[in-house]
Protein backbone atom coordinates (compact mmCIF):
# COMPACT_ATOMS: atom_id res chain seq x y z
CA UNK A 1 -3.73 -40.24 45.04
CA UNK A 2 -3.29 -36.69 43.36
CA UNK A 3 -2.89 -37.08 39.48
CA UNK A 4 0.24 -36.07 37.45
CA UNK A 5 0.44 -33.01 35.46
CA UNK A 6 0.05 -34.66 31.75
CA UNK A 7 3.40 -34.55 29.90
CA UNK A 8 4.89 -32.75 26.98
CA UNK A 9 5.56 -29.00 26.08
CA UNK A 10 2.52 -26.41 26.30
CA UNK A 11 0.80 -25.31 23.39
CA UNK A 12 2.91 -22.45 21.13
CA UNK A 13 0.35 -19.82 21.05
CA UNK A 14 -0.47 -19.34 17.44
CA UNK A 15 2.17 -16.64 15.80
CA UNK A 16 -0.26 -15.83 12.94
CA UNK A 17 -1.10 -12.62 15.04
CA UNK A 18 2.29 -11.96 16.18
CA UNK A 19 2.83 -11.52 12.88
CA UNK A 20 0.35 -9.05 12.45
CA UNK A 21 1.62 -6.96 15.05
CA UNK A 22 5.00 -7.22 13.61
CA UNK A 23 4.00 -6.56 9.75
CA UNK A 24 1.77 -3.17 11.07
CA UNK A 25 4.69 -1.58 12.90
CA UNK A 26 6.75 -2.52 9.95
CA UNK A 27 4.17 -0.58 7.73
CA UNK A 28 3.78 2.04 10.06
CA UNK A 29 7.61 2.68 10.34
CA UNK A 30 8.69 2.23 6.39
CA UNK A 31 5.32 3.25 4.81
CA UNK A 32 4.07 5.70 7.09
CA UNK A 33 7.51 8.13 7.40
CA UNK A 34 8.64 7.22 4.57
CA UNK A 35 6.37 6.39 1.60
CA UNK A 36 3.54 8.81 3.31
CA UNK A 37 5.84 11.18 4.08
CA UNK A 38 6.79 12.05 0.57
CA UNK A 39 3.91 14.53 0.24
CA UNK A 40 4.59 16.70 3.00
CA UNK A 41 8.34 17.14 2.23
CA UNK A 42 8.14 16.97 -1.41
CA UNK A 43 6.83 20.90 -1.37
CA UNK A 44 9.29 21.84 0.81
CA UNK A 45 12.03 20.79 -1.39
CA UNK A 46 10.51 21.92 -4.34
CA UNK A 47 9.77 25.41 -2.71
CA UNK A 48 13.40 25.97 -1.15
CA UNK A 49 15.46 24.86 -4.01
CA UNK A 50 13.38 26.36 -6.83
CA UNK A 51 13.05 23.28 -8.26
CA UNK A 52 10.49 22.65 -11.35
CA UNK A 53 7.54 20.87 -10.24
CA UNK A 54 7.25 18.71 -13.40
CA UNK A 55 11.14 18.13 -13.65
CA UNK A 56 11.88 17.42 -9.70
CA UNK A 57 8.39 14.63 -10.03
CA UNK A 58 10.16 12.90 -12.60
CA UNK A 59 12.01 11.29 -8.95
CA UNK A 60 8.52 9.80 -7.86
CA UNK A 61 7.98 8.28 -11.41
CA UNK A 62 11.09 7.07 -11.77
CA UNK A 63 10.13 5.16 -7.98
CA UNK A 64 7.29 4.09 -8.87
CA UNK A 65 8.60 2.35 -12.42
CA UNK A 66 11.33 0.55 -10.54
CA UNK A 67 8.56 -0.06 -8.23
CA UNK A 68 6.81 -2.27 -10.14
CA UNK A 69 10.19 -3.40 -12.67
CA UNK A 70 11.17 -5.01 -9.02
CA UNK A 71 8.74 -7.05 -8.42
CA UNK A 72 9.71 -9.74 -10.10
CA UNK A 73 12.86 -9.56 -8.01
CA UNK A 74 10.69 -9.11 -4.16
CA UNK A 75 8.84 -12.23 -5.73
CA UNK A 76 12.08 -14.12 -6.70
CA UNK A 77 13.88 -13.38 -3.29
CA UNK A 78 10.26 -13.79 -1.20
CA UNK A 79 10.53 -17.70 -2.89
CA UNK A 80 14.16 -18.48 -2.16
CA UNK A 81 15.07 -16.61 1.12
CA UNK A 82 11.44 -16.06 2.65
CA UNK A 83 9.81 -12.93 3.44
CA UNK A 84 11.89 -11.62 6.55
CA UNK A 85 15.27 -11.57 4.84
CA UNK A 86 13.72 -9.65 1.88
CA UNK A 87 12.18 -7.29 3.87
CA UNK A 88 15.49 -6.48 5.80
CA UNK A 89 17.45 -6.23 2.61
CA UNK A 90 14.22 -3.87 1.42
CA UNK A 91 14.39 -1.78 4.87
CA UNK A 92 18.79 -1.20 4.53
CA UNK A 93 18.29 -0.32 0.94
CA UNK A 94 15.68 2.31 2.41
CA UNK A 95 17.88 3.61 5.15
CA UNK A 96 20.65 4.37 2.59
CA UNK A 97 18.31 6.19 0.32
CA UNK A 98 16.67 8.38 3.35
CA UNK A 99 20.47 9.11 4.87
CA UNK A 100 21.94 10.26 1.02
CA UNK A 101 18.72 12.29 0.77
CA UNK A 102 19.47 14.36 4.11
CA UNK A 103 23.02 14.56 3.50
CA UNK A 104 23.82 14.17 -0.67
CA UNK A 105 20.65 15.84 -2.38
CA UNK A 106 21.50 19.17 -3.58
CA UNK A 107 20.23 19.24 -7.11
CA UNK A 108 17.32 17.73 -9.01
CA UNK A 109 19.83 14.82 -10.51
CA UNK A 110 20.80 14.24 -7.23
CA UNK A 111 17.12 13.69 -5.96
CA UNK A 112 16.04 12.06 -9.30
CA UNK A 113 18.85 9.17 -8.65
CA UNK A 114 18.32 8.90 -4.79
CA UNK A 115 14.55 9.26 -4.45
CA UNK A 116 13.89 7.48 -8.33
CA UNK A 117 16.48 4.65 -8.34
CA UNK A 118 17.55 3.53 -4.11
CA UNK A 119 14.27 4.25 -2.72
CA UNK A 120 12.52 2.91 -5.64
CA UNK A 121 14.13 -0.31 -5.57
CA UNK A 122 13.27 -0.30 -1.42
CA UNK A 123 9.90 0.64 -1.58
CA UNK A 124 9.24 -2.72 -4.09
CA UNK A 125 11.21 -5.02 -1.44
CA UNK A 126 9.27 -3.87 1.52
CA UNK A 127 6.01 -3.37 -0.31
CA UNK A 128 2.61 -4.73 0.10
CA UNK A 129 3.54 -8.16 -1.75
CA UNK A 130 5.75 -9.26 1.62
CA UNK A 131 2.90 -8.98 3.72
CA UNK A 132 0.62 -9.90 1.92
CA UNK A 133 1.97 -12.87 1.26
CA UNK A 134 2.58 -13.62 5.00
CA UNK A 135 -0.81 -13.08 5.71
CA UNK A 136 -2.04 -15.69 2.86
CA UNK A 137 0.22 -18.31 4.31
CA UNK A 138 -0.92 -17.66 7.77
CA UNK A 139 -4.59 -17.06 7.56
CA UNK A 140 -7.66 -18.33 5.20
CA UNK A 141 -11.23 -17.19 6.59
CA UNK A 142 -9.97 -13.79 8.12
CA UNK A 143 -7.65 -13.37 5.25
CA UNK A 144 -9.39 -9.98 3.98
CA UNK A 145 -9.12 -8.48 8.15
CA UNK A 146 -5.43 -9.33 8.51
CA UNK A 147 -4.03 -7.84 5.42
CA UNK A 148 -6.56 -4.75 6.51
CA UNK A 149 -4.98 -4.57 9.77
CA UNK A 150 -1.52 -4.87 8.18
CA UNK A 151 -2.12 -1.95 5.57
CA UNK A 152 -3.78 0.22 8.71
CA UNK A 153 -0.25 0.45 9.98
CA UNK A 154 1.07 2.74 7.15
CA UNK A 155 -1.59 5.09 7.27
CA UNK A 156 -1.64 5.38 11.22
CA UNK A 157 2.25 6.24 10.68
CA UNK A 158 1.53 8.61 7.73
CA UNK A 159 -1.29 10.28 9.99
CA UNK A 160 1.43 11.09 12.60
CA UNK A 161 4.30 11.68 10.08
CA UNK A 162 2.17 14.54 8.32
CA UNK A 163 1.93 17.29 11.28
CA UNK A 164 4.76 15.65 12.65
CA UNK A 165 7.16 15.96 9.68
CA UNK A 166 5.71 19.25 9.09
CA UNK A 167 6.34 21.04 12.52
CA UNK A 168 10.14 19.10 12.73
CA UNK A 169 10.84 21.34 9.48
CA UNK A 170 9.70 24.67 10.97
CA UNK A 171 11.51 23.94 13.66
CA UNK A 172 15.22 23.05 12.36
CA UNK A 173 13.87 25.42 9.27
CA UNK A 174 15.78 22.37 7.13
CA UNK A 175 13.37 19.49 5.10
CA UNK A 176 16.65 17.23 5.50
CA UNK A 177 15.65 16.99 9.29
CA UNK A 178 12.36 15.17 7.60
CA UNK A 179 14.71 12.49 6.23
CA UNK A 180 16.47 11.74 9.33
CA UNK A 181 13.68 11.14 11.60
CA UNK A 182 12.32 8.74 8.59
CA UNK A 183 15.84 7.00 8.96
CA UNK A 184 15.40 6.48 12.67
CA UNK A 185 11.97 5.03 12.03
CA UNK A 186 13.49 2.73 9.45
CA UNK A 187 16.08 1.66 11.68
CA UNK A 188 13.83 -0.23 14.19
CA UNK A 189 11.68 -1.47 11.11
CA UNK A 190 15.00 -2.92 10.58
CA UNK A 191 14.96 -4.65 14.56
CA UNK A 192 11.48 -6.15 14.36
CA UNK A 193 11.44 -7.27 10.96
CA UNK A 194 13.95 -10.22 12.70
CA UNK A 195 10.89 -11.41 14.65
CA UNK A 196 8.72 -12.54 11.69
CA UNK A 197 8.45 -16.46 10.92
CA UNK A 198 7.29 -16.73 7.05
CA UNK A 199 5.47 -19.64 7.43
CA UNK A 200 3.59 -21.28 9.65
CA UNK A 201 5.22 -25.36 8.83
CA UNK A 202 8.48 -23.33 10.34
CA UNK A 203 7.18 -23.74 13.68
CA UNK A 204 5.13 -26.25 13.72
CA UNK A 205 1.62 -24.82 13.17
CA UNK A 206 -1.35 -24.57 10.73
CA UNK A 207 -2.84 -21.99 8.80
CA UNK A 208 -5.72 -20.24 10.66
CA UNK A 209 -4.44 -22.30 13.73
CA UNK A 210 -6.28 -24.86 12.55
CA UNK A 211 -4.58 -28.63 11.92
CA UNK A 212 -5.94 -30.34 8.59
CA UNK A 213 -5.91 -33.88 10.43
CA UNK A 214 -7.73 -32.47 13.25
CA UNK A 215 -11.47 -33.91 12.50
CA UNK A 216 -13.45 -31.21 15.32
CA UNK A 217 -11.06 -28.27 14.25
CA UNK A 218 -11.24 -29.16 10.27
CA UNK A 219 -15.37 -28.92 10.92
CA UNK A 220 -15.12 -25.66 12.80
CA UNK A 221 -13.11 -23.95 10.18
CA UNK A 222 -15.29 -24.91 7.42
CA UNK A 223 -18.42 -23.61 9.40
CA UNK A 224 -16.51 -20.91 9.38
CA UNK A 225 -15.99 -20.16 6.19
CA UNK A 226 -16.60 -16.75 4.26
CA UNK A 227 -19.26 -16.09 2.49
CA UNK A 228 -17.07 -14.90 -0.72
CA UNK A 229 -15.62 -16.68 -3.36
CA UNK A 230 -12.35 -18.80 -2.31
CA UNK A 231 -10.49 -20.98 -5.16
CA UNK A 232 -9.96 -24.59 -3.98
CA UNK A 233 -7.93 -25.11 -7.07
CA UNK A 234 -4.17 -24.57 -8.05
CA UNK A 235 -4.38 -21.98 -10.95
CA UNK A 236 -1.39 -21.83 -13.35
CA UNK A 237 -0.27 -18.25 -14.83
CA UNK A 238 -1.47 -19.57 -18.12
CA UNK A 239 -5.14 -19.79 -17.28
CA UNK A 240 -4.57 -16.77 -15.21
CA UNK A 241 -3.97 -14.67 -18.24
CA UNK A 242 -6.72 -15.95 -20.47
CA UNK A 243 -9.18 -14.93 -17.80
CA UNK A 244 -11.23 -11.36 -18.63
CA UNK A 245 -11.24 -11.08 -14.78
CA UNK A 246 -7.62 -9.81 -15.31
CA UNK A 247 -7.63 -7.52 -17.41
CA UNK A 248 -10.78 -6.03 -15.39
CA UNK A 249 -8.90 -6.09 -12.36
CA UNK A 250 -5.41 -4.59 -13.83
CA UNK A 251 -8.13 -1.63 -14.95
CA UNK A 252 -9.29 -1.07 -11.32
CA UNK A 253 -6.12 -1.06 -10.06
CA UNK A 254 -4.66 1.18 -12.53
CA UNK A 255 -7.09 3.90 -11.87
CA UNK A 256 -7.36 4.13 -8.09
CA UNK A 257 -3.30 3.86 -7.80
CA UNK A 258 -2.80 6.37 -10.61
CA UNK A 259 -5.38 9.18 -8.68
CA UNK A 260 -3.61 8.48 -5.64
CA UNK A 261 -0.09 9.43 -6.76
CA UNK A 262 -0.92 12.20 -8.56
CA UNK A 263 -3.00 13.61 -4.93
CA UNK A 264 0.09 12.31 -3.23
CA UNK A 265 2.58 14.08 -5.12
CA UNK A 266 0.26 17.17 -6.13
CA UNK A 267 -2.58 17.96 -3.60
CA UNK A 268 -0.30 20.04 -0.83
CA UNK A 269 0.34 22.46 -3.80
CA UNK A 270 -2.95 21.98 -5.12
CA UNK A 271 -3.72 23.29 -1.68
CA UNK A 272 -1.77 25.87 -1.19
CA UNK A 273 -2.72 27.52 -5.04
CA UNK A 274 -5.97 27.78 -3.94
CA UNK A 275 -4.29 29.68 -0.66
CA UNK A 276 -4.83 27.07 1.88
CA UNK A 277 -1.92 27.32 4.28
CA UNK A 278 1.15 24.88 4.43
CA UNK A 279 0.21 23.32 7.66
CA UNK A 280 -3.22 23.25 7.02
CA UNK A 281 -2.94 21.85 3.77
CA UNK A 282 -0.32 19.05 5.05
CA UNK A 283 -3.36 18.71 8.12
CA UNK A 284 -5.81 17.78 5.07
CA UNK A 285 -3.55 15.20 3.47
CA UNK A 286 -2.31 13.98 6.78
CA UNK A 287 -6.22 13.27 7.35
CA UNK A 288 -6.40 11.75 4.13
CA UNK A 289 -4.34 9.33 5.18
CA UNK A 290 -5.79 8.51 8.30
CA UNK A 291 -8.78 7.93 6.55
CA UNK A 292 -7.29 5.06 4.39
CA UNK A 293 -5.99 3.94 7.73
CA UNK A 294 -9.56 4.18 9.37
CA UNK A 295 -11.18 2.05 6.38
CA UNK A 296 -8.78 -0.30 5.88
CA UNK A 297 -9.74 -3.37 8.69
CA UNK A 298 -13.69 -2.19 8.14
CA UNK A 299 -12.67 -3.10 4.32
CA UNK A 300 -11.32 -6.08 5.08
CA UNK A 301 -13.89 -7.32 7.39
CA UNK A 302 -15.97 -6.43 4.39
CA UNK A 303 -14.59 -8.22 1.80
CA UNK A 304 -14.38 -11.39 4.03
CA UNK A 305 -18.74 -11.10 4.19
CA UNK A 306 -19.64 -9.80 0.56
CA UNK A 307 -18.66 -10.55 -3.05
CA UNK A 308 -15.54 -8.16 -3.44
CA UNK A 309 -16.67 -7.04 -7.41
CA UNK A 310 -19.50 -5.17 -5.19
CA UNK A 311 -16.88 -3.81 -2.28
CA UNK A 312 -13.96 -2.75 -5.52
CA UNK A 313 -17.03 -0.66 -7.21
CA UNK A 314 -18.16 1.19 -4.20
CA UNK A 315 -14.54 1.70 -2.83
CA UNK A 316 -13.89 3.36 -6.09
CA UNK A 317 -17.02 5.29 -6.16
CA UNK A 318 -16.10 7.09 -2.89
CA UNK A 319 -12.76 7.83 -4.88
CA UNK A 320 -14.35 9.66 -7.87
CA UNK A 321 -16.78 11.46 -5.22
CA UNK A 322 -14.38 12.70 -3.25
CA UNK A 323 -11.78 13.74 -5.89
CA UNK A 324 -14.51 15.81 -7.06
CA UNK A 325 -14.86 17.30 -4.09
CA UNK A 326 -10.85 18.14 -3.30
CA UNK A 327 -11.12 19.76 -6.89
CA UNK A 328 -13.49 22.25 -6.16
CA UNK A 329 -13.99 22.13 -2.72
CA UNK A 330 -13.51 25.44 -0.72
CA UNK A 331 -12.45 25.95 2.79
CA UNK A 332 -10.55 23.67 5.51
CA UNK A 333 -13.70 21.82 6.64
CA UNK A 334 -14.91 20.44 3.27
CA UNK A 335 -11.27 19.98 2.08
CA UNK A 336 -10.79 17.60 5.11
CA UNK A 337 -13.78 15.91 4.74
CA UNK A 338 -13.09 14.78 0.74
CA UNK A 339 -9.48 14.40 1.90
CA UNK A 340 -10.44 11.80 4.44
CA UNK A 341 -13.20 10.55 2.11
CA UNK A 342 -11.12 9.98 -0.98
CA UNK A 343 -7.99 8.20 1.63
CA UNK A 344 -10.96 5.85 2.66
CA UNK A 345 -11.80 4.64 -0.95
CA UNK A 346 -8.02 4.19 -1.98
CA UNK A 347 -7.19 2.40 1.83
CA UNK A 348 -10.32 -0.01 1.16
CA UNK A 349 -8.92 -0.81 -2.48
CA UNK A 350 -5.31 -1.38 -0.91
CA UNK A 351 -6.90 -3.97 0.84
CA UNK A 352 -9.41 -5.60 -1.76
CA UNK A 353 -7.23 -5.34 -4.40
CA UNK A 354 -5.01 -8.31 -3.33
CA UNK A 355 -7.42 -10.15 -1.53
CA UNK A 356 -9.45 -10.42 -5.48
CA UNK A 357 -6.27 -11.67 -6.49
CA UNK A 358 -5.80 -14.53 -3.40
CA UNK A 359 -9.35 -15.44 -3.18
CA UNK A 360 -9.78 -15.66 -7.32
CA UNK A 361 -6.51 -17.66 -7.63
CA UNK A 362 -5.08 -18.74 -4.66
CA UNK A 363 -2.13 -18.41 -2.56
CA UNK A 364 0.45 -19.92 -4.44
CA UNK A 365 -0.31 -17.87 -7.66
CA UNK A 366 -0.20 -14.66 -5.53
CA UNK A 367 3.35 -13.77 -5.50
CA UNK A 368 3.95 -14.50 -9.15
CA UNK A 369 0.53 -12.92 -10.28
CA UNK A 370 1.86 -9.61 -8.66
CA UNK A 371 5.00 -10.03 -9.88
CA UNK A 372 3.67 -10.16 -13.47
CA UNK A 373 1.26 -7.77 -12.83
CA UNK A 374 3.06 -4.56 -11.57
CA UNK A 375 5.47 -4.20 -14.02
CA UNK A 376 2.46 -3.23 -16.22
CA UNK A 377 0.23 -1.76 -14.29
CA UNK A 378 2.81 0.23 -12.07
CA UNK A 379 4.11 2.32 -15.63
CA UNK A 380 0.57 3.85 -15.99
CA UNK A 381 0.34 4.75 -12.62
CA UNK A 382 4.14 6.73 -12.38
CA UNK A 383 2.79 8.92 -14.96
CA UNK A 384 0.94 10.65 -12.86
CA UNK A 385 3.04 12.76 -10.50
CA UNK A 386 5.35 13.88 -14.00
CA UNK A 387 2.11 14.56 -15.57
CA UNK A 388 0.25 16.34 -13.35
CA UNK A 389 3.61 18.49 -12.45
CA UNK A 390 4.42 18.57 -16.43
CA UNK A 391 0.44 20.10 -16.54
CA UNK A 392 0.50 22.51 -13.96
CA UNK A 393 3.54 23.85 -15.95
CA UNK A 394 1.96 24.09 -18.77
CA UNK A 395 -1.80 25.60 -18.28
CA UNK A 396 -1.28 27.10 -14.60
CA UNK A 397 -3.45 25.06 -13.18
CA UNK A 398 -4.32 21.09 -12.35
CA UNK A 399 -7.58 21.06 -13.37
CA UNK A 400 -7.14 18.95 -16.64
CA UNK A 401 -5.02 16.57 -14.60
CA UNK A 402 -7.98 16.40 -12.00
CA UNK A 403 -10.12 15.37 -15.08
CA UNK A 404 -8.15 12.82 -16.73
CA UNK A 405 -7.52 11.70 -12.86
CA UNK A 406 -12.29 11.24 -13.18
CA UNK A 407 -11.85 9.77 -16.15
CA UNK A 408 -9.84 7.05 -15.52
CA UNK A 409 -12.00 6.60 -12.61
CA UNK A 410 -14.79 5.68 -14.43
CA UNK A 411 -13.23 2.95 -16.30
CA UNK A 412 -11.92 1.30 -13.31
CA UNK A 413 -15.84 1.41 -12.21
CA UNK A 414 -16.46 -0.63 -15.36
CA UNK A 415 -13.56 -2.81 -14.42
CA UNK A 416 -15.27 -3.50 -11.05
CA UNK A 417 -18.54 -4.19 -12.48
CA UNK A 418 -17.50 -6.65 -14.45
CA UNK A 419 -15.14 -8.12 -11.86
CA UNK A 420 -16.88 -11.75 -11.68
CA UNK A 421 -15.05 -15.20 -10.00
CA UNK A 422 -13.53 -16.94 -12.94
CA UNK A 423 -14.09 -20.42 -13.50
CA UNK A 424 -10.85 -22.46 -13.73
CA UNK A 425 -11.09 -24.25 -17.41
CA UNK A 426 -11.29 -28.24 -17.14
């Protein structure tokens, strides 16, 4: 007698990696033309509308203060309404901001308010907290890969968005062209962000895909464990703060975010001072981006094998190195190279830096550790694009910027040292 098919719905396949996909053309749309694309336009403005390079930054540093002001807020809404419905309110605010900018902007006030204030505010409500925070909820052993993966998605975009950007302004001989090709990116950003699913207990499933009360699964996972340090225990944001760790990791933070704006902002004109051509000089920080794409899931795969004080140190090593190296470096070759060296320390450090944050004091302290945290951290770093602008102004040159930019680097290397697992107090 032939059998009977057994009963009951198939299997949902496990949306943790839907996800993924979803969250790295998210970052690859709203990061890549948008946030990435600030340094290759930025000139252009600056250039045709004889703007003040220290005056027209203050729009960046204004962003990046309501940057970190707002996330609080992406934490607050993230809790109550869930990660997809902050996103899309993060994405529409976006759109707005890139549509006044190609149609509104005609003086520095103009770009100061749109760039500082709308985009600001977006780039905090569709920043790296929302997916991060998905991928805590949805994965525990390959925690470190998925939020590399995630983060690649941005820098592939801002890889293509360089050239790309670049060539549509030649072209229509107008940067406002720039803006509305970002806008059309942002606007299916917009579309998939309606396919994510916050958290797993939505739909039924289990972090990692694996079910707690499952006795064979349960075994696998924990043979499957990473080798790194991973809290068991709820941590509340008063023994947060009285950890050292903190302060150590608010110091590595600060210096390889600060050294990235201030290249973002600054290193096409550095560039093109030392007479490096406007394409080619977009080409080197378009390849500076692609290699904080390219090091981002190697990162991540990283800091889910080896103790991530190790991984922070040498991540922001390669930063100092290469800095060095985009100072005084001469010719196309060797300006690519440190370019791509110096986006593959700051992509690994995207990564690490949150996942020392999960791992140290797990996933339901993330959110409201980073919402603490990047209101103070995020003011140090949005000095650096007025500053180094505010410099050039002043001396002719960037080179004290570039040294203050070392400096700071070596104090986030003695952050990282000393960047130990803290022991929750009894």
């Amino acid at each position: 007698m032939a059998t009977t098919a057994q009963s009951g719905p198939a299997p949902r396949k496990f949306y943790g990696w839907t996800n993924v996909g979803l969250f790295f053309f998210i970052q690859f749309a709203a990061s890549g033309f948008v946030y990435f694309a600030y340094s290759v336009v930025f000139p252009v403005m600056v250039e045709t509308m004889a703007w003040n390079r220290g005056t027209a930054s203050i729009a960046q540093s204004v962003g990046l203060i309501l940057f970190g002001l707002c996330y609080p807020l992406t934490g607050f809404l993230i809790s109550r309404y869930g990660v997809r419905r902050t996103v899309t309110i993060g994405l529409s605010l976006m759109l707005a901001g890139l549509l006044l900018s190609a149609s509104v902007v005609q003086e520095i006030w103009h770009w100061i308010l749109v760039w500082g204030v709308v985009v600001g505010m977006s780039l905090s409500l569709t920043g790296p907290i929302c997916s991060q925070t998905t991928m805590i909820n949805w994965f525990k052993a390959r925690r470190a890969t998925t939020i590399g993966i995630v983060l690649t998605g941005g820098a592939v975009g801002g890889a293509i968005a360089q050239p790309a950007l670049s060539s549509i302004m030649t072209y229509f001989d107008s940067w406002r062209a720039a803006w509305l090709v970002a806008a059309a990116m942002v606007v299916l950003a917009i579309i998939v962000t309606q396919f994510l699913v916050n958290r797993p207990e939505e739909i039924g499933q289990f972090s990692d895909n694996v079910d707690p009360d499952n006795v064979r699964e349960a075994a696998a996972a924990r043979n499957n464990r990473s080798r790194t340090h991973r809290t068991e225990e709820d941590w509340t944001m008063k023994e947060i703060i009285r950890q050292p760790v903190v302060l150590c990791l608010m110091l590595a933070t600060i210096a390889y975010l600060t050294t990235f704006f201030f290249l973002l902002n600054h290193g096409v004109l550095h560039l093109t001072d030392k007479g490096v051509p406007a394409i080619e000089a977009a080409s080197v920080m378009g390849l500076a981006i692609l290699g904080s794409g390219i090091a981002r899931i190697p990162a991540g795969w990283l800091g889910d094998m080896f103790e991530l004080r190790w991984t922070v140190f040498g991540s922001l090593l390669l930063m100092g190195f290469s800095l060095l190296g985009f100072w005084f470096g001469e010719g196309v070759v060797l300006l690519s190279a440190m370019g791509m060296l110096f986006g593959a320390g700051y992509g690994s450090m995207l990564v690490l830096g949150p996942v020392v944050t999960g791992n140290y004091f797990g996933e339901r302290a993330f959110p409201v550790i980073n919402s603490v945290m990047a209101p103070v951290m995020l003011p140090f770093a949005a000095m650096a694009p007025v500053g180094g602008g505010y410099i050039f102004e002043e001396t002719g040159s960037y080179d004290l910027a570039f040294t203050l930019a070392l400096a700071l680097i070596g104090l986030g290397l003695i952050g990282a040292f000393l960047l130990k697992p803290p022991v929750k107090p009894a």
